[in-house]
Protein backbone atom coordinates (compact mmCIF):
# COMPACT_ATOMS: atom_id res chain seq x y z
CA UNK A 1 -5.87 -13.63 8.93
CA UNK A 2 -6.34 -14.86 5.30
CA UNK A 3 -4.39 -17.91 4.13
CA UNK A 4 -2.06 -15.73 2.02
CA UNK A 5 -1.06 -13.87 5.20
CA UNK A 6 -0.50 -16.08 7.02
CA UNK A 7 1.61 -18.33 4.63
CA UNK A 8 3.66 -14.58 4.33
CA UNK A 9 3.48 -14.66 8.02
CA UNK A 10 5.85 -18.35 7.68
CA UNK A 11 8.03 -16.91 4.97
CA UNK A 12 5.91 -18.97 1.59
CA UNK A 13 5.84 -16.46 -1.13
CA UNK A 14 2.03 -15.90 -2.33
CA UNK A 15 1.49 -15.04 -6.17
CA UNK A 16 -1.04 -12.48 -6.31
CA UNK A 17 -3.29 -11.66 -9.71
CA UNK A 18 -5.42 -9.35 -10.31
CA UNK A 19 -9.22 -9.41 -12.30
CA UNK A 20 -10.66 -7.46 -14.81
CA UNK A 21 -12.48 -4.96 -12.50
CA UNK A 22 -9.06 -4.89 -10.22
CA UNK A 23 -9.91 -7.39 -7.27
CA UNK A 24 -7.15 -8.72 -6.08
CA UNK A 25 -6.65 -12.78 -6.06
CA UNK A 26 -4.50 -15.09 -4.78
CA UNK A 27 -5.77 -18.66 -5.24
CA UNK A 28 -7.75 -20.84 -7.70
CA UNK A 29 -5.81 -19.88 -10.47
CA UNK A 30 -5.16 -22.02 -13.48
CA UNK A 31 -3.27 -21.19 -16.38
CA UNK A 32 -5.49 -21.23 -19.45
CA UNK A 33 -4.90 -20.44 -23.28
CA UNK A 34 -5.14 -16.96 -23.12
CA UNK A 35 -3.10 -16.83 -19.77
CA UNK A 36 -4.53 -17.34 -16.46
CA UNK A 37 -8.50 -17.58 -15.10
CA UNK A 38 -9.71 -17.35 -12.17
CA UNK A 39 -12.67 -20.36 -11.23
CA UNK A 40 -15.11 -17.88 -10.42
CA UNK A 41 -13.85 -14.37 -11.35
CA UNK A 42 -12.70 -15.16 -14.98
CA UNK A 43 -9.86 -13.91 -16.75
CA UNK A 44 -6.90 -12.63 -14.34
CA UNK A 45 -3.62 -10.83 -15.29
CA UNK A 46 -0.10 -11.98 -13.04
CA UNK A 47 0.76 -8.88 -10.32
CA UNK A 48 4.44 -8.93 -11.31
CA UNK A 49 7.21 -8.46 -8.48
CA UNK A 50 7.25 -4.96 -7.03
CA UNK A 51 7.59 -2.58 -4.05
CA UNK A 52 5.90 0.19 -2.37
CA UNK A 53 8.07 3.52 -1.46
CA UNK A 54 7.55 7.17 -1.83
CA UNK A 55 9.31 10.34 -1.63
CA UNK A 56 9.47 12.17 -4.83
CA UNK A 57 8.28 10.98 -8.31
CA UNK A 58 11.22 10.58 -10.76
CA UNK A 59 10.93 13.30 -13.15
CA UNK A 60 10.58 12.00 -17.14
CA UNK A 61 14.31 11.96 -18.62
CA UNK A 62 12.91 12.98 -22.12
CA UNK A 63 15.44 14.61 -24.69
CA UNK A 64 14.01 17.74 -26.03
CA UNK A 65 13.39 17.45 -29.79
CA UNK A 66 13.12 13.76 -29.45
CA UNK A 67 10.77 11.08 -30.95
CA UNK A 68 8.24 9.98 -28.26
CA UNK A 69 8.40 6.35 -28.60
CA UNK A 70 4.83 6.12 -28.44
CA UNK A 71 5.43 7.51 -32.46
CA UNK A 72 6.09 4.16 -33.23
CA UNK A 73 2.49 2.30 -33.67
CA UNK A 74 4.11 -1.08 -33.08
CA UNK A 75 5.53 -0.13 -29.67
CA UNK A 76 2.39 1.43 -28.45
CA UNK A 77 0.06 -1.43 -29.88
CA UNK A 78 1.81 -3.33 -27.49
CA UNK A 79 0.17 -1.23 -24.78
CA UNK A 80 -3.08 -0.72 -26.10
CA UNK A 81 -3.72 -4.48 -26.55
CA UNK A 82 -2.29 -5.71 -23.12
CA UNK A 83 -4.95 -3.40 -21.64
CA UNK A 84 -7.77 -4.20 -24.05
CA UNK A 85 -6.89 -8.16 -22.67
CA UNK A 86 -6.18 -7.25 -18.84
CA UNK A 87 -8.46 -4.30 -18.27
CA UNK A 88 -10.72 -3.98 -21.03
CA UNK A 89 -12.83 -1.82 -19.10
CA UNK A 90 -10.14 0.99 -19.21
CA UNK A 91 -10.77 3.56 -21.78
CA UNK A 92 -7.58 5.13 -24.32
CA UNK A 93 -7.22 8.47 -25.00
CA UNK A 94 -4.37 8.25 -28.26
CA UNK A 95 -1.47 10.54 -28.15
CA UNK A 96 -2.31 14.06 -29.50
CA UNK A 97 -0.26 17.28 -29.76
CA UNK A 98 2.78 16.46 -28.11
CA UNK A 99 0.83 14.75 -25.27
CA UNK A 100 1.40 11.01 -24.05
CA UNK A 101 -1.31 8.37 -24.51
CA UNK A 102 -2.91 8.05 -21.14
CA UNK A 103 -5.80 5.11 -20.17
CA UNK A 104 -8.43 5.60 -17.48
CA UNK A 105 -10.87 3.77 -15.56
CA UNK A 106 -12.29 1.96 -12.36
CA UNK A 107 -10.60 -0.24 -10.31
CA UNK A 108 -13.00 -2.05 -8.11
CA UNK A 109 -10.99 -3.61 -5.05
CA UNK A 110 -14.25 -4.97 -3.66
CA UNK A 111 -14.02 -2.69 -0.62
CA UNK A 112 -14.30 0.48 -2.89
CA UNK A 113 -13.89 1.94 -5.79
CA UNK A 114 -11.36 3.68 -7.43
CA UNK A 115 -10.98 6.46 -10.71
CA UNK A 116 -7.43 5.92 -11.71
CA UNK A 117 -5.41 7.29 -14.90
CA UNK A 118 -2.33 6.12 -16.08
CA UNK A 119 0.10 8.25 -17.95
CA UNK A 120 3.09 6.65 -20.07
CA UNK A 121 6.30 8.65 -19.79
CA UNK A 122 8.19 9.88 -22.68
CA UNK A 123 11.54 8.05 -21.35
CA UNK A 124 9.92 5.15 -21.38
CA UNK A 125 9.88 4.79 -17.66
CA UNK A 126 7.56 3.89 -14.99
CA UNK A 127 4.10 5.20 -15.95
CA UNK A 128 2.35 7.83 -13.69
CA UNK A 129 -0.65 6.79 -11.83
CA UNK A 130 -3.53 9.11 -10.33
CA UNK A 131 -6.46 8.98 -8.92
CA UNK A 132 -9.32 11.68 -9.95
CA UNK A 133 -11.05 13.22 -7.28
CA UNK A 134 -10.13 11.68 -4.45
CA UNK A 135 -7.60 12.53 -1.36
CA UNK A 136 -5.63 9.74 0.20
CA UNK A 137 -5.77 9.21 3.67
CA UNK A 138 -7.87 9.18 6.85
CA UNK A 139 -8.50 11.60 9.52
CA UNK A 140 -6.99 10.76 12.31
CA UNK A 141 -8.57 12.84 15.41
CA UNK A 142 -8.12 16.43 14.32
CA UNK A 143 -5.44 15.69 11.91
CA UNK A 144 -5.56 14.40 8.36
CA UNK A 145 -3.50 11.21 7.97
CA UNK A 146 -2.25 11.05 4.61
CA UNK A 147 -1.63 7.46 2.70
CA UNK A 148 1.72 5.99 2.98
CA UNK A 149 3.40 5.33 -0.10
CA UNK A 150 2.45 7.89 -1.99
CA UNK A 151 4.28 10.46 -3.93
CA UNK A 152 4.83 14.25 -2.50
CA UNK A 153 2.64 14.79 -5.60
CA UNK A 154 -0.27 12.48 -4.67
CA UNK A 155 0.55 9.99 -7.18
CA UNK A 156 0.63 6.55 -6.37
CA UNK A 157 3.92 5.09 -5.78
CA UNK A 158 3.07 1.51 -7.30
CA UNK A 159 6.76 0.20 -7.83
CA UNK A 160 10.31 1.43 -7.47
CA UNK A 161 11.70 2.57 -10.86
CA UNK A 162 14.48 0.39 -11.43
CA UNK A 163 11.15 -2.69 -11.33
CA UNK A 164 9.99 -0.84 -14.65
CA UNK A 165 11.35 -2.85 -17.56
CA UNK A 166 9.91 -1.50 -20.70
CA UNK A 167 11.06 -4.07 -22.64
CA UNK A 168 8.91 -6.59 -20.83
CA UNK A 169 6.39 -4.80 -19.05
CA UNK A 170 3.26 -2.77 -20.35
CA UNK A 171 1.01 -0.05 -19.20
CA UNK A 172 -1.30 -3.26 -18.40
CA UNK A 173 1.50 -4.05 -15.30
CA UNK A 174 1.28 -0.61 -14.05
CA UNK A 175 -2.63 -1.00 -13.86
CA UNK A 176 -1.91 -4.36 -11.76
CA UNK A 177 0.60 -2.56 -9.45
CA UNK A 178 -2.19 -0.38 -8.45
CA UNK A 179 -4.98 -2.32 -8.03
CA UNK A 180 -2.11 -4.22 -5.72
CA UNK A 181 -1.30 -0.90 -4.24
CA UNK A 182 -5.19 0.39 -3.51
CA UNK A 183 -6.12 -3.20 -2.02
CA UNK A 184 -3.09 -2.28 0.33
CA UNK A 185 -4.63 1.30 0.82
CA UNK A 186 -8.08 0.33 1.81
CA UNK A 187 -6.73 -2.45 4.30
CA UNK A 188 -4.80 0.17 5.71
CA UNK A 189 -7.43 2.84 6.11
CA UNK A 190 -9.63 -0.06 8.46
CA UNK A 191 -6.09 -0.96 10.42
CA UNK A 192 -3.79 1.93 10.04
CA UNK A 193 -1.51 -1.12 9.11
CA UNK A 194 0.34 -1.36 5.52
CA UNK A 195 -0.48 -5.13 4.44
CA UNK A 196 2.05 -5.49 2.08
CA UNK A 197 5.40 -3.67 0.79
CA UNK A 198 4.73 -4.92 -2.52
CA UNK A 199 5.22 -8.42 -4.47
CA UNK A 200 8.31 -10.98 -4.60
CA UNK A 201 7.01 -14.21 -6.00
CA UNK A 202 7.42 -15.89 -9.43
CA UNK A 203 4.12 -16.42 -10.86
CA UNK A 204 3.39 -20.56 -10.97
């Protein structure tokens, strides 16, 4: 049992952060100028509060004929640069003909590896996450065992939807959640146990 279990075992909320490659981190954090390092690892981005679920993904409340907000190159720089800072390793593909921005990349657990792409929604809600290539779950004698807390459409179900505040949050948090959420998944695929239903601790 690590120390951050077992503190969660006694009730002591555990912040969690998350490095540029998408280990996730709990102690020898300081804050620094920039934000927050890690003594070893570097640079590390806050996992804000959220919760695992599933069921089915919300579908994107867009108003036909409306202005994607991703129009507005202010807004959307806002995105760009939190990922450039917490996940530089992430490549952008810009909006183009009627389609949303959308960043992919590898997050690195340090137990595997994972392809992931994120997809803003037009209503400004909580991003879609993927993975490429890859099906969630173990086999489990003859049958397959899929992943909890995913979607019915094998997306990643990194946070409940009312947790997305797109005021406050960027695309950068939705890259957290699911580094969060795939540590989770490969713990579970050696215990057949969920670790974690998510993340309810301010960050120090």
């Amino acid at each position: 049992m690590t120390i951050a279990a077992l503190l969660r075992h006694h009730g002591v909320k555990v912040p969690r952060y998350v490095t540029v490659d998408g280990q996730i981190v709990f102690d020898d954090v300081t804050p620094s100028a920039t934000g927050y390092s890690h003594s070893a690892l570097g640079s590390v981005t806050p996992v804000s509060n959220h919760t695992f679920h599933g069921g089915e993904e919300e579908p994107d409340d867009r108003v036909e004929g409306s202005t994607a907000w991703w129009d507005d190159e202010e807004r959307l720089d806002r995105h760009v640069k939190a990922m450039e800072r917490s996940f530089p390793r992430f490549f952008y593909v810009p909006p183009e003909d009627g389609l949303s921005p959308c960043w992919g990349g590898v997050i690195d657990t340090g137990r595997g590896t994972f392809n992931v792409g994120i997809y803003p929604r037009r209503d400004e809600g909580l991003p879609s996450v993927a993975l490429f290539d890859l099906r969630l779950g173990v086999n489990a004698g003859r049958r397959w065992l899929p992943s909890p807390h995913l979607y019915l459409n094998g997306n990643l179900c990194i946070a409940d939807r009312d947790e997305w505040l797109p005021g406050e949050h960027t695309v950068a948090t939705a890259a957290a959640w699911a580094a969060h959420w795939l540590a989770a998944y490969t713990e579970w695929r050696m215990t057949r146990r969920w670790p974690v239903e998510g993340v309810h601790a301010l960050v120090a």
